[in-house]
Protein backbone atom coordinates (compact mmCIF):
# COMPACT_ATOMS: atom_id res chain seq x y z
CA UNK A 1 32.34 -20.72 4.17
CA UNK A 2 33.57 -17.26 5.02
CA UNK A 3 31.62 -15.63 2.29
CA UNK A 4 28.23 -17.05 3.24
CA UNK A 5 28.71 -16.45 6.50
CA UNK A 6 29.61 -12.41 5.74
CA UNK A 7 26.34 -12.57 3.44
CA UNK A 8 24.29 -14.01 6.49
CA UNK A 9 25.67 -11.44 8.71
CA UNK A 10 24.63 -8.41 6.87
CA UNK A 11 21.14 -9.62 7.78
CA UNK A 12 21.52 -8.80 11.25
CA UNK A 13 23.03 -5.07 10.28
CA UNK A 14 20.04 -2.18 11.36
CA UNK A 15 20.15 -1.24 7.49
CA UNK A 16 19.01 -5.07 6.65
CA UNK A 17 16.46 -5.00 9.79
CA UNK A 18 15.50 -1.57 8.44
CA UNK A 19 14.38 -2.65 4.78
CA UNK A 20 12.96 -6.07 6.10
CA UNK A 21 10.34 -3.74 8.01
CA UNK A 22 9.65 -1.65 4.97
CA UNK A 23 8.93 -4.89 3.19
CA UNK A 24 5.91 -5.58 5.52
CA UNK A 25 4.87 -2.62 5.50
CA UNK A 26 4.82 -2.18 1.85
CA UNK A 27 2.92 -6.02 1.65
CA UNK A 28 0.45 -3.88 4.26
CA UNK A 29 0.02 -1.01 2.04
CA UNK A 30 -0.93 -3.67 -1.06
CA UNK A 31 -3.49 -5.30 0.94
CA UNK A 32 -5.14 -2.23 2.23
CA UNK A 33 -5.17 -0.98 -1.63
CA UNK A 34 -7.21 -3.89 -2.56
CA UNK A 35 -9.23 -3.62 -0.05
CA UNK A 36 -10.34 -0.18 -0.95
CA UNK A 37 -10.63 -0.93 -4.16
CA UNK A 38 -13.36 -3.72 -2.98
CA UNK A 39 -15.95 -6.13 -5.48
CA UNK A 40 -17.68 -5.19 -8.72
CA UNK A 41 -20.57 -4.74 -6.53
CA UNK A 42 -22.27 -4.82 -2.91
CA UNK A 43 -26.16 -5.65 -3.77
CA UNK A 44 -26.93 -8.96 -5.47
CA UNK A 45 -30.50 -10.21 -6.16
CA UNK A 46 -31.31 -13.43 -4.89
CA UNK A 47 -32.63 -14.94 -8.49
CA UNK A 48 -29.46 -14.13 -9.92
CA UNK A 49 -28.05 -16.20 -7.12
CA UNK A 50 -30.68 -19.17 -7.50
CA UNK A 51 -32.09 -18.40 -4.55
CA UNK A 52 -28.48 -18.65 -2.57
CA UNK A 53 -28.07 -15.64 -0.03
CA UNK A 54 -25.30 -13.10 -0.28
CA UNK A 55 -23.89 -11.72 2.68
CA UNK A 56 -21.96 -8.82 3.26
CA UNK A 57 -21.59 -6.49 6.15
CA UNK A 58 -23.31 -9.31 8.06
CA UNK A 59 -26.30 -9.51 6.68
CA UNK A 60 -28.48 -10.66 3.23
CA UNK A 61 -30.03 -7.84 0.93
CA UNK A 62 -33.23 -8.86 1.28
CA UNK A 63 -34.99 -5.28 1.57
CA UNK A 64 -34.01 -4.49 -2.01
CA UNK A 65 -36.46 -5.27 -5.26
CA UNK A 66 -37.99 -4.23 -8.47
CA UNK A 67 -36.61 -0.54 -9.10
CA UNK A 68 -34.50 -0.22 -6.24
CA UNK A 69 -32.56 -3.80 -6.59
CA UNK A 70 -31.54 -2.93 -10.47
CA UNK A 71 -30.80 1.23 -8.92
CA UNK A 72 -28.99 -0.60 -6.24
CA UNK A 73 -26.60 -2.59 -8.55
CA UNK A 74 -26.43 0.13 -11.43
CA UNK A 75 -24.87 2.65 -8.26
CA UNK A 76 -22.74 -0.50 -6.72
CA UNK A 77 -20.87 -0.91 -10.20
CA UNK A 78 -20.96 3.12 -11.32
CA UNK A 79 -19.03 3.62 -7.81
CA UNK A 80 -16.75 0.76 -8.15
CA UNK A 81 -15.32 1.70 -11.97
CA UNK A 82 -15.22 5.22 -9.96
CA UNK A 83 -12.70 3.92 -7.28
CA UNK A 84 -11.25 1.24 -9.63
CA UNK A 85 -8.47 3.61 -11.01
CA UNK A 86 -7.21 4.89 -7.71
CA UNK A 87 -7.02 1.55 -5.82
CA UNK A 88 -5.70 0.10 -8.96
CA UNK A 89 -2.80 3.26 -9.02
CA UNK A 90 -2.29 2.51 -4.90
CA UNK A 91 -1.77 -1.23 -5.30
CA UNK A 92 0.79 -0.44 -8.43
CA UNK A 93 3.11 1.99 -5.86
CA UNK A 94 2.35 -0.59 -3.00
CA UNK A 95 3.95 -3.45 -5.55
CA UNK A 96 6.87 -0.99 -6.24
CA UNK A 97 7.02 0.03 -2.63
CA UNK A 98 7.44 -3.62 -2.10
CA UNK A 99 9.81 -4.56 -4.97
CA UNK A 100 12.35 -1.54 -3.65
CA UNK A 101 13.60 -3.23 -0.37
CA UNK A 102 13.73 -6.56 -1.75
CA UNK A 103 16.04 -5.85 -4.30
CA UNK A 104 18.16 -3.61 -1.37
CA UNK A 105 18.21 -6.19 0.48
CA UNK A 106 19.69 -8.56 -2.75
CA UNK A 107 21.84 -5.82 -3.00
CA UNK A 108 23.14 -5.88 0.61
CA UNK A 109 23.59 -9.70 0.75
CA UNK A 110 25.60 -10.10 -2.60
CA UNK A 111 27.65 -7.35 -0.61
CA UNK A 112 27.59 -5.24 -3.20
CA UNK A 113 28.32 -1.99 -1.43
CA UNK A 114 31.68 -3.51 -0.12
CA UNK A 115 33.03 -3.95 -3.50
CA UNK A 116 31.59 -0.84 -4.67
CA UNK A 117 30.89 1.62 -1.84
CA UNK A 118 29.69 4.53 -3.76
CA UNK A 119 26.67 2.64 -4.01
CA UNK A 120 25.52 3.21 -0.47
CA UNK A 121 25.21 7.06 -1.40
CA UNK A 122 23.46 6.29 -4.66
CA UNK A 123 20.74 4.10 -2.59
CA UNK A 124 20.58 7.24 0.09
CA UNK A 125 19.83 9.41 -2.74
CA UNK A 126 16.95 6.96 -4.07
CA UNK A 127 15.56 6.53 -0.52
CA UNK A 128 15.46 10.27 -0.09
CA UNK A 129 13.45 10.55 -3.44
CA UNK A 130 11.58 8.33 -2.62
CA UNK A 131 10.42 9.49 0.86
CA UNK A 132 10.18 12.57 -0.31
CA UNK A 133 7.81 11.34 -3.61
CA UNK A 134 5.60 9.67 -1.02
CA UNK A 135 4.11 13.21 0.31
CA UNK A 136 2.50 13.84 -3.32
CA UNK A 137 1.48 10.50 -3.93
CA UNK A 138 -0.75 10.41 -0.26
CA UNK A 139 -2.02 13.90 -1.04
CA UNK A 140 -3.38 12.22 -4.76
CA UNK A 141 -4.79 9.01 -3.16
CA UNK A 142 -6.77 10.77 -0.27
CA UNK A 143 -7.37 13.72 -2.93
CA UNK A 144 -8.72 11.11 -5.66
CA UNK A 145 -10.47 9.07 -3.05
CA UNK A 146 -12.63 12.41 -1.25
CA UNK A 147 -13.97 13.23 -4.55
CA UNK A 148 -15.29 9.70 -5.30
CA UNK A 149 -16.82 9.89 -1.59
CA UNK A 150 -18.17 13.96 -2.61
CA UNK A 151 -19.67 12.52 -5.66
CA UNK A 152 -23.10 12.57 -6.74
CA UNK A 153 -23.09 9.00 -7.16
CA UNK A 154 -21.47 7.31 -3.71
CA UNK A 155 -24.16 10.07 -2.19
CA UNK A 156 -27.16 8.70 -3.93
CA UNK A 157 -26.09 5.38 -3.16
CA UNK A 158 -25.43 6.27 0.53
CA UNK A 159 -28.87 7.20 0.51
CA UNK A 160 -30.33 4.34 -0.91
CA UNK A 161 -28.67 1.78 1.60
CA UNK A 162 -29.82 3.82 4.19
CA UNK A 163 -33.55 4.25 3.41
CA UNK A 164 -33.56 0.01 3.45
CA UNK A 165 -31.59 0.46 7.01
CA UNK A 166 -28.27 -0.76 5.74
CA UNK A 167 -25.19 0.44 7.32
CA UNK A 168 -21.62 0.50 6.03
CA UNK A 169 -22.30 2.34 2.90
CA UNK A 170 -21.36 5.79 4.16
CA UNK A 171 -19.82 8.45 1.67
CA UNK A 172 -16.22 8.21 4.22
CA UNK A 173 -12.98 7.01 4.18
CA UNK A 174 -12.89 3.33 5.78
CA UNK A 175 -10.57 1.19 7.59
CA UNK A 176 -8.43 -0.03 5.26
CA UNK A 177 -7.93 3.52 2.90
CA UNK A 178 -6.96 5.27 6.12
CA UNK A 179 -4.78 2.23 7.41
CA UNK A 180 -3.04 2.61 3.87
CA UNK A 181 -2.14 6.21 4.78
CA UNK A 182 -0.92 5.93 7.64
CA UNK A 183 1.18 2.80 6.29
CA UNK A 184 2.75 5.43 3.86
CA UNK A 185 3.79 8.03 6.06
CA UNK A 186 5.31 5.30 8.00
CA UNK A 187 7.36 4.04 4.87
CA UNK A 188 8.69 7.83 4.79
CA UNK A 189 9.64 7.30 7.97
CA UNK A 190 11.52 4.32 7.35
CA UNK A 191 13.39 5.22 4.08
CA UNK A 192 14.41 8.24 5.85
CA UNK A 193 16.01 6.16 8.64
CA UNK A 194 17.96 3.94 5.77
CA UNK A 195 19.12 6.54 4.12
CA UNK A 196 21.12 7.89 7.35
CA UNK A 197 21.91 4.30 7.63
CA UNK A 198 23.30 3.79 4.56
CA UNK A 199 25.63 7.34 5.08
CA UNK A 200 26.87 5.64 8.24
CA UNK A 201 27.89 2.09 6.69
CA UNK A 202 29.36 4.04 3.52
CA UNK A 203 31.75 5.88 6.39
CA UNK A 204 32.12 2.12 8.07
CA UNK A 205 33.21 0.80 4.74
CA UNK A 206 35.51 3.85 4.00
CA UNK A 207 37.44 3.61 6.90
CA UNK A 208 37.62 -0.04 7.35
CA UNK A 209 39.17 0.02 3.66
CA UNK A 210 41.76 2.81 4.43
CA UNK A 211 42.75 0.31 7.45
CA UNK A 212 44.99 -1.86 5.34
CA UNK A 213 46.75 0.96 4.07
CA UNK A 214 47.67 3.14 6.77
């Protein structure tokens, strides 16, 4: 009835629209970490595949053997347990990043800050916090992430990809790392935004309960 209709209707509100969006972009940001954080390893032998080809960055590793195919995986797996930490630390704040909105949103449609309006100041507080915790946390993921890339192992690796004409293996942020980035700085943006959202409903909600006694 009435009630379900109110909760249905705060889905429509900018504040609702607002933490929807960060929700995506959160989901984004949790992708993007596990894609940095890519496989146990990018050269495979053939034998150890009975003689099935692996692909990756379109094409097989055929030009590796001997020496340089056991080099080639002992560098694949020393760089991965190298970047394992970090994409493992980005995809934990991406899952909280995620988590945050959703239970907002909960929040929002059990219409929680009409019974209790205080609560719209207490979740402008945590989104200010929490923009404001998101300027460290980039600066420790790209930080973390350009000394993996400046390290004596991604370099030697770089090198040995490239001496067998393989590209893709550079010692540089990708795609996805810098994607994730620019994901959190829009998040910022966003929890920024809902927290002047949330001071204007808590006004809305102030006045409209003064209303009946005035």
């Amino acid at each position: 009835g009435s009630l379900e209709r109110r909760r249905y209707l705060y889905l429509q509100t900018g504040r609702a629209w607002c933490q929807m969006m960060e929700v995506l972009v959160a989901a984004l940001i949790l992708v993007c970490s596990s894609v940095s954080g890519g496989s146990a390893g990018g050269y495979t032998g053939l034998p150890a595949l009975g003689s099935i080809y692996y692909y990756q960055y379109g094409g097989a590793y055929s030009g590796f053997s001997g020496a340089d195919g056991e080099r080639a995986q002992k560098l694949d797996q020393r760089f991965y347990l190298l970047k394992l930490p970090i994409a493992r630390a980005a995809m934990a704040v991406g899952g909280c990043l995620l988590i945050f909105p959703c239970v907002l949103i909960l929040v929002g449609v059990l219409r929680v800050p009409w019974h209790f309006p205080a609560w719209l100041l207490i979740e402008c507080t945590l989104y200010i916090v929490s923009a404001l915790g998101t300027v460290p946390a980039l600066y420790g993921f790209f930080h973390s992430l350009l000394s993996v890339y400046n390290s004596s192992v991604c370099k030697e690796r770089e090198q040995l990809y490239q001496s067998k004409g393989y590209q893709g293996f550079w010692c540089s942020l990708h795609g996805a790392e810098i994607a994730a980035g620019l994901l959190g700085c829009m998040v910022a943006m966003a929890y920024l935004l809902s927290a002047g959202l949330a001071v204007r409903d808590y006004r809305a909600v102030h006045e409209q309960k003064q209303k009946p006694l005035q």
